[in-house]
PDB file of N, CA and C in Angstrom:
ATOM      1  N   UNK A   1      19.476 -24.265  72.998  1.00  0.00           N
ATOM      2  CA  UNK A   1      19.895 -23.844  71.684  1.00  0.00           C
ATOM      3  C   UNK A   1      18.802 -22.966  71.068  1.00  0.00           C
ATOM      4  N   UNK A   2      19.128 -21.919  70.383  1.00  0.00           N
ATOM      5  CA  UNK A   2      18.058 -21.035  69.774  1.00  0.00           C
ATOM      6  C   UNK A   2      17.936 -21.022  68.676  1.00  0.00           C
ATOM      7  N   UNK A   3      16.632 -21.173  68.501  1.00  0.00           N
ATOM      8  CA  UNK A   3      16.072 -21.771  66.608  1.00  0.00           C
ATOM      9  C   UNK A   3      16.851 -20.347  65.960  1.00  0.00           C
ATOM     10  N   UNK A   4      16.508 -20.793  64.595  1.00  0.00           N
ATOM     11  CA  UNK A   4      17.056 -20.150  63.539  1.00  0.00           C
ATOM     12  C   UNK A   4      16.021 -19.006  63.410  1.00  0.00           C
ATOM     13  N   UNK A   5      15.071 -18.914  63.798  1.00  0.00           N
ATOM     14  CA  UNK A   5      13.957 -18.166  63.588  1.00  0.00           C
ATOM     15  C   UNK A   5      14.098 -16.995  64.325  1.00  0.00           C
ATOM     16  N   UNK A   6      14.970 -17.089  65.947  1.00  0.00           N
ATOM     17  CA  UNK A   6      15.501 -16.428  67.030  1.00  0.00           C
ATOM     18  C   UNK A   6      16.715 -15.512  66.767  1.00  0.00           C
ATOM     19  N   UNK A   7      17.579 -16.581  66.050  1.00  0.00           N
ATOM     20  CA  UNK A   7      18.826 -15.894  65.298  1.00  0.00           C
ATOM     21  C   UNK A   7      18.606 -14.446  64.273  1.00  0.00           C
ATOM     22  N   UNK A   8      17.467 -15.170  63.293  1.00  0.00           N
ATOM     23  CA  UNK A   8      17.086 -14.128  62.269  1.00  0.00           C
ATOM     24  C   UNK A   8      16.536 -13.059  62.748  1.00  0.00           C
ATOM     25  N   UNK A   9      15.535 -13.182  63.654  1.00  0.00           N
ATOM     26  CA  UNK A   9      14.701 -11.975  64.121  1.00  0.00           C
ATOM     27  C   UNK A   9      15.556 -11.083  64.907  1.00  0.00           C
ATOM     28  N   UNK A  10      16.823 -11.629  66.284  1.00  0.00           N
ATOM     29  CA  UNK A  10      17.977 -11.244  66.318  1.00  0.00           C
ATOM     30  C   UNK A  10      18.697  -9.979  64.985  1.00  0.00           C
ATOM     31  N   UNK A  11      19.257 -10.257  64.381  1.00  0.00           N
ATOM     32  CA  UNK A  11      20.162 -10.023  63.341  1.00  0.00           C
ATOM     33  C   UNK A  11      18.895  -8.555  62.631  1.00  0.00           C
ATOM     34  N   UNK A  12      18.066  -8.663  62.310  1.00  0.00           N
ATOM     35  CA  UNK A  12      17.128  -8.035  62.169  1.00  0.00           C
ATOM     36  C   UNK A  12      16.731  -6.847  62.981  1.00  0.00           C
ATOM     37  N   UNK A  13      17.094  -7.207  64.365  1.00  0.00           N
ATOM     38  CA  UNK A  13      16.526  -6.556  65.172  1.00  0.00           C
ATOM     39  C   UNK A  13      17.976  -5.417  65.089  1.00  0.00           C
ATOM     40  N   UNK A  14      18.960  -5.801  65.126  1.00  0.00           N
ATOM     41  CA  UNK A  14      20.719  -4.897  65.124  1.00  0.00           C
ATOM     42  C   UNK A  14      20.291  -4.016  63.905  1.00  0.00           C
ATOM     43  N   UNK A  15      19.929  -4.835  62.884  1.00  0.00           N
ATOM     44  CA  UNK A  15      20.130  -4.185  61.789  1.00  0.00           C
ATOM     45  C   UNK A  15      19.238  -2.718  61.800  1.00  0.00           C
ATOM     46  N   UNK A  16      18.065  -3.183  61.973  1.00  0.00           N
ATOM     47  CA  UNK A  16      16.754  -1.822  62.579  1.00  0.00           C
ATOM     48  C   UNK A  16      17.333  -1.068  63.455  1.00  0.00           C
ATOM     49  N   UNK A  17      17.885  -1.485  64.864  1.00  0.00           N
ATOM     50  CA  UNK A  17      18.819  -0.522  65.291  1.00  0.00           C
ATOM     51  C   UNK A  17      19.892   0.454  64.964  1.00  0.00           C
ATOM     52  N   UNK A  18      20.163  -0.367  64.283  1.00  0.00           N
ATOM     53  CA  UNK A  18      21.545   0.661  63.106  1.00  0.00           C
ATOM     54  C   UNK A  18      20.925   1.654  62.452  1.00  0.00           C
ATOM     55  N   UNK A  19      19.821   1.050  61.469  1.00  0.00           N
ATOM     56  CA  UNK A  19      19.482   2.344  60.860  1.00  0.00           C
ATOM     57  C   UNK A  19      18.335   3.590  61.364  1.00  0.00           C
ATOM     58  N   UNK A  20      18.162   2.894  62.707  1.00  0.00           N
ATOM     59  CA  UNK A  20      17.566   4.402  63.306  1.00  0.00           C
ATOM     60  C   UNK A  20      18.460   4.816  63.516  1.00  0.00           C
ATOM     61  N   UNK A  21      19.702   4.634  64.496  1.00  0.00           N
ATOM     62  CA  UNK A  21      20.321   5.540  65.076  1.00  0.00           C
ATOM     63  C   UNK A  21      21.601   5.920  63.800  1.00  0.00           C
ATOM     64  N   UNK A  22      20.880   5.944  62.545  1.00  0.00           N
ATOM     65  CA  UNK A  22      21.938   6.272  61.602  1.00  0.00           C
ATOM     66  C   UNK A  22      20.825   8.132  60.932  1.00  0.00           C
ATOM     67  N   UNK A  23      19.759   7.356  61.194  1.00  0.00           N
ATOM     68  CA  UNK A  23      18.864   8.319  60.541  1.00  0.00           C
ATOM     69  C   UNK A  23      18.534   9.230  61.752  1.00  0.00           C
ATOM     70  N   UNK A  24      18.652   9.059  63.325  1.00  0.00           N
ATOM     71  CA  UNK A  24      18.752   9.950  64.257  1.00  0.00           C
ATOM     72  C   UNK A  24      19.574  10.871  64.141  1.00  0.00           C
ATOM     73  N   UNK A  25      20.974  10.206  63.697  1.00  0.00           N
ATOM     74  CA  UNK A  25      22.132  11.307  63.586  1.00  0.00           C
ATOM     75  C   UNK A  25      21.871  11.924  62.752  1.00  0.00           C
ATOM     76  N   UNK A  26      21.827  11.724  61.512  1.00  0.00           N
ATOM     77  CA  UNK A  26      22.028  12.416  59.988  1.00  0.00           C
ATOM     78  C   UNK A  26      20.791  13.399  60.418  1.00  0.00           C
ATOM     79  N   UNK A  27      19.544  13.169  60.833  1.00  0.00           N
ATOM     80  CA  UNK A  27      18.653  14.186  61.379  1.00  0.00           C
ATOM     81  C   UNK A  27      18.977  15.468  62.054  1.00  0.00           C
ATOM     82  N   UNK A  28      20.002  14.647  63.000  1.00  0.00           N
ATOM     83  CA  UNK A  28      20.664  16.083  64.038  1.00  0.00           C
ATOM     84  C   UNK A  28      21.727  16.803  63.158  1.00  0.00           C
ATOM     85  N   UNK A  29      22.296  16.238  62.359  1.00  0.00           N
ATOM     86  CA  UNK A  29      23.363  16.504  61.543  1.00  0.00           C
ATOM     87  C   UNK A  29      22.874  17.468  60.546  1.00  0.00           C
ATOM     88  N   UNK A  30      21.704  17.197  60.017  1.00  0.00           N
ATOM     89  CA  UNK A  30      21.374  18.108  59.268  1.00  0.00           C
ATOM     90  C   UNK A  30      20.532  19.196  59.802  1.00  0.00           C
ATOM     91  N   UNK A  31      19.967  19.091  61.081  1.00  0.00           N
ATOM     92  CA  UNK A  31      19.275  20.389  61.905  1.00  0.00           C
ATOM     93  C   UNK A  31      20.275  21.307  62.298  1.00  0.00           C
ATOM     94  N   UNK A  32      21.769  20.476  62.386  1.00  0.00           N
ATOM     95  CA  UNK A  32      22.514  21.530  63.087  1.00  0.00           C
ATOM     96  C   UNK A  32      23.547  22.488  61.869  1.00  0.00           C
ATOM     97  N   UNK A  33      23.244  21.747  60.507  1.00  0.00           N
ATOM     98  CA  UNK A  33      23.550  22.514  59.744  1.00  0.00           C
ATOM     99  C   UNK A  33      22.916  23.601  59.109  1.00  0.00           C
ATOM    100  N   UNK A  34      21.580  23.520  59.085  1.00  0.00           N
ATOM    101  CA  UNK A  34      20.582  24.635  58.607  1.00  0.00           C
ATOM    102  C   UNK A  34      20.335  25.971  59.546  1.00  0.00           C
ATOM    103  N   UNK A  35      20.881  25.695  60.815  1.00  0.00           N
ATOM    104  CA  UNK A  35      20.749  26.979  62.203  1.00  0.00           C
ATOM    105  C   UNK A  35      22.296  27.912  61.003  1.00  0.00           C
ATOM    106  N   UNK A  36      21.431  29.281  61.306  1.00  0.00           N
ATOM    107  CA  UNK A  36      22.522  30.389  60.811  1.00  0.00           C
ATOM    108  C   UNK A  36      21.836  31.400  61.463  1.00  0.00           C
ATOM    109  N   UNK A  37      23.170  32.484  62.237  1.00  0.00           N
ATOM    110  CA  UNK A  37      22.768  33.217  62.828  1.00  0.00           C
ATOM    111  C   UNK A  37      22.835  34.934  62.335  1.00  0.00           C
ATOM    112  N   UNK A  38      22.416  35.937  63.014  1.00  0.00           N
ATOM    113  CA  UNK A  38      21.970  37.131  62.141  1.00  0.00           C
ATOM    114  C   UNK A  38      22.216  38.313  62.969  1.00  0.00           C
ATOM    115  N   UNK A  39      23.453  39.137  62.427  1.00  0.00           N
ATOM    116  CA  UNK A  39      23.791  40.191  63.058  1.00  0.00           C
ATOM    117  C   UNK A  39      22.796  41.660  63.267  1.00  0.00           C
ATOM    118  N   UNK A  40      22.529  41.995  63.972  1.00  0.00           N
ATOM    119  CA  UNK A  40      21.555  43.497  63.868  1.00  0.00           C
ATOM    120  C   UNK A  40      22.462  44.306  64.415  1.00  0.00           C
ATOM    121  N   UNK A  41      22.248  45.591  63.465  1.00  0.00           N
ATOM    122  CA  UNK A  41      23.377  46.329  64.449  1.00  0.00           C
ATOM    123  C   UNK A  41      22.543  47.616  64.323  1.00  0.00           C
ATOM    124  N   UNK A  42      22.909  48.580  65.213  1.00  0.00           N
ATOM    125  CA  UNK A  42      22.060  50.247  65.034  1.00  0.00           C
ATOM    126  C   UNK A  42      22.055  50.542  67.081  1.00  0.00           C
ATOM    127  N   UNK A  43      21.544  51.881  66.720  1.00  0.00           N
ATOM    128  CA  UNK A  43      21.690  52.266  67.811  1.00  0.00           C
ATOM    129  C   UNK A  43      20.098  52.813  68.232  1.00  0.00           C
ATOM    130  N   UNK A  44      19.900  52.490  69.457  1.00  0.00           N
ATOM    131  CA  UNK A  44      18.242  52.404  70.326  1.00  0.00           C
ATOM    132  C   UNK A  44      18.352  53.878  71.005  1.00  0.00           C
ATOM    133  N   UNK A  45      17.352  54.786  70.578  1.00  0.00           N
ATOM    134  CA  UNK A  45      17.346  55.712  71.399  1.00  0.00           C
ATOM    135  C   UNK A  45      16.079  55.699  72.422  1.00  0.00           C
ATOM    136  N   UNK A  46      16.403  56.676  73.771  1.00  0.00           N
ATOM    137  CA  UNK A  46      15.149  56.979  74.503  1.00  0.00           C
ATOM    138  C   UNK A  46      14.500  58.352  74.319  1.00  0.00           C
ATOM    139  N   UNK A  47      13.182  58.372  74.764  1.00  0.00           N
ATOM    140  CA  UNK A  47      12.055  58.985  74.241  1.00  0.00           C
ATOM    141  C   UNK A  47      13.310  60.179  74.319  1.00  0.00           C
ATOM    142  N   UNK A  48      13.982  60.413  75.589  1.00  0.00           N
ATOM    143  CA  UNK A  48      14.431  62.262  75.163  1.00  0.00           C
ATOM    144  C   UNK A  48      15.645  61.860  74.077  1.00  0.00           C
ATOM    145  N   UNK A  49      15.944  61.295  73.591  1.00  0.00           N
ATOM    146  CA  UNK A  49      17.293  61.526  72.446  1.00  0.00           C
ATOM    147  C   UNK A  49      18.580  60.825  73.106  1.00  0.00           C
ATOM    148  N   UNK A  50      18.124  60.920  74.232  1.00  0.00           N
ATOM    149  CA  UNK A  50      19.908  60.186  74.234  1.00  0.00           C
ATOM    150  C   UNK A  50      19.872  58.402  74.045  1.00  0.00           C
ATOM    151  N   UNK A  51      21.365  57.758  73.664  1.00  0.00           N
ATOM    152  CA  UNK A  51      21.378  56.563  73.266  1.00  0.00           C
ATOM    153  C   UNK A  51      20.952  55.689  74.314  1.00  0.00           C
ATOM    154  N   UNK A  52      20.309  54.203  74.152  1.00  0.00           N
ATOM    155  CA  UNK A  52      19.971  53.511  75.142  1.00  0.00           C
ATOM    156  C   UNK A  52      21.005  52.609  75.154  1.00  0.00           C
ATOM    157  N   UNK A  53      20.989  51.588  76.298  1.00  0.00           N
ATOM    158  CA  UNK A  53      22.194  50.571  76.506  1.00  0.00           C
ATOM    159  C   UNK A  53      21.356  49.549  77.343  1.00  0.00           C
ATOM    160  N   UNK A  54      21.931  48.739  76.980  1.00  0.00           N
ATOM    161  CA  UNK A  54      21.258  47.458  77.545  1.00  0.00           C
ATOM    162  C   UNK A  54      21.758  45.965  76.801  1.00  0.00           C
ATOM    163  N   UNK A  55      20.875  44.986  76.827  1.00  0.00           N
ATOM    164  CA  UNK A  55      20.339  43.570  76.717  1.00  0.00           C
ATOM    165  C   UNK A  55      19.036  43.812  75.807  1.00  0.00           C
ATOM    166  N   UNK A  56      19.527  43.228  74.404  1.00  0.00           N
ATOM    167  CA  UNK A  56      17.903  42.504  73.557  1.00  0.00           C
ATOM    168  C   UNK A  56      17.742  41.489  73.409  1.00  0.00           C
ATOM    169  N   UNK A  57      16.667  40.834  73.886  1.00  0.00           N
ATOM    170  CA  UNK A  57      16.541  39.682  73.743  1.00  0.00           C
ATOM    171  C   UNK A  57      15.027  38.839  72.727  1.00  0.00           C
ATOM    172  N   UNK A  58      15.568  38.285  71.959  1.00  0.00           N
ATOM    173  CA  UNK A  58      15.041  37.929  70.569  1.00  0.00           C
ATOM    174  C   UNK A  58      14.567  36.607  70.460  1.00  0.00           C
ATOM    175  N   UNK A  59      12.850  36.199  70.655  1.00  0.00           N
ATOM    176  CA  UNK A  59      12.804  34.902  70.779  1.00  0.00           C
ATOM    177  C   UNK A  59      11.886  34.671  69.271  1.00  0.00           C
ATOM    178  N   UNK A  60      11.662  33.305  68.818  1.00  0.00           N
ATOM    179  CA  UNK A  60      11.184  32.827  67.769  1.00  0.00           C
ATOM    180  C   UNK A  60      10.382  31.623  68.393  1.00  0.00           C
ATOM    181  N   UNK A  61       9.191  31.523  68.698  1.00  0.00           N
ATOM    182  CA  UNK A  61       9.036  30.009  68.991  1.00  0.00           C
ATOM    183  C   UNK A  61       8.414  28.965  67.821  1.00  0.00           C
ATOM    184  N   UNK A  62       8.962  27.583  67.831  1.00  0.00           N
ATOM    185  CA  UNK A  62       8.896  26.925  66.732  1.00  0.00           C
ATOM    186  C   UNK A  62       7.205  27.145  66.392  1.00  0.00           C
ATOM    187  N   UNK A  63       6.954  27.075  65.027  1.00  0.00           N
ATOM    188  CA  UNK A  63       5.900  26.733  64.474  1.00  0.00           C
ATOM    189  C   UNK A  63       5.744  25.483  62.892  1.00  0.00           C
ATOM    190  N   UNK A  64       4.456  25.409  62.825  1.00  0.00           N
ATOM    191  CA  UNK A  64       4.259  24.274  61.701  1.00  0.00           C
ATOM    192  C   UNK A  64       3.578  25.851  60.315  1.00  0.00           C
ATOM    193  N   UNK A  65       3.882  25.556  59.575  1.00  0.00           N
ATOM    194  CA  UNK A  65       3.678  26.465  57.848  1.00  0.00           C
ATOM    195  C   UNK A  65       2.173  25.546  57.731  1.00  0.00           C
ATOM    196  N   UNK A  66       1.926  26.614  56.955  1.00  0.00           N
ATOM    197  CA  UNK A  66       0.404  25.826  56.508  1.00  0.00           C
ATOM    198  C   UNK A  66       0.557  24.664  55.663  1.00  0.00           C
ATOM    199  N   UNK A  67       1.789  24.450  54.972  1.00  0.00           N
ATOM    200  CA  UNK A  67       1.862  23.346  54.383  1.00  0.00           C
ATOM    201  C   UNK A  67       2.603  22.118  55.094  1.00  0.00           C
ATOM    202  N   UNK A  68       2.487  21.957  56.298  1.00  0.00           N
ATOM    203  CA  UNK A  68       2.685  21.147  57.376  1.00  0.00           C
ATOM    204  C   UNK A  68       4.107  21.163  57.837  1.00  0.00           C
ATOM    205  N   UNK A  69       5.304  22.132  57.132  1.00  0.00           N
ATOM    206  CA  UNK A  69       6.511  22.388  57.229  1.00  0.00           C
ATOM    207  C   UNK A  69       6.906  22.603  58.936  1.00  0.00           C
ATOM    208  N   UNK A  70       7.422  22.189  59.454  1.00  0.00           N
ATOM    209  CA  UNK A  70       8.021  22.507  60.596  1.00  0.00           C
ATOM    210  C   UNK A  70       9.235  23.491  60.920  1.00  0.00           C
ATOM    211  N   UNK A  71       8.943  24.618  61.690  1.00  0.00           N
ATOM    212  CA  UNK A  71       9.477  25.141  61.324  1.00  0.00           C
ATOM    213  C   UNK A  71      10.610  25.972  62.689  1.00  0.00           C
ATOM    214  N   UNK A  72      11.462  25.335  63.193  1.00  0.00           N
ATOM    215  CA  UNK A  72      12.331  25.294  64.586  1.00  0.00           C
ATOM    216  C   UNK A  72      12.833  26.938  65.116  1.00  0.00           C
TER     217      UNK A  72
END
């Protein structure tokens, strides 16, 4: 039989579980609402004048703001 002490720490332990994986989601939930994306449009020329064609590819890698902001 398991003391009451087992039960509680039990029940405790669900409950802590719940609210991480409540505050995991709402985390992702709200990272995936703040991503917005950004049209560029214009045309790339080469050195002699005529238009270029291709693939641009546009990277950002995460950083921290001086005021410890994280910034994805």
């Amino acid at each position: 039989m398991r003391s009451r002490y087992c039960e509680e720490r039990s029940k405790w332990r669900s409950v802590l579980a719940a609210l991480t994986m409540a505050l995991a989601l709402g985390l992702a939930m709200r990272a995936a609402a703040q991503l917005s994306t950004t049209t560029v449009q214009g045309t790339i020329y080469r050195a002699d004048g005529s238009p270029a064609s291709g693939t641009l590819l546009v990277s950002w890698p995460a950083f921290t703001t001086a005021q410890n902001q994280a910034v994805a």
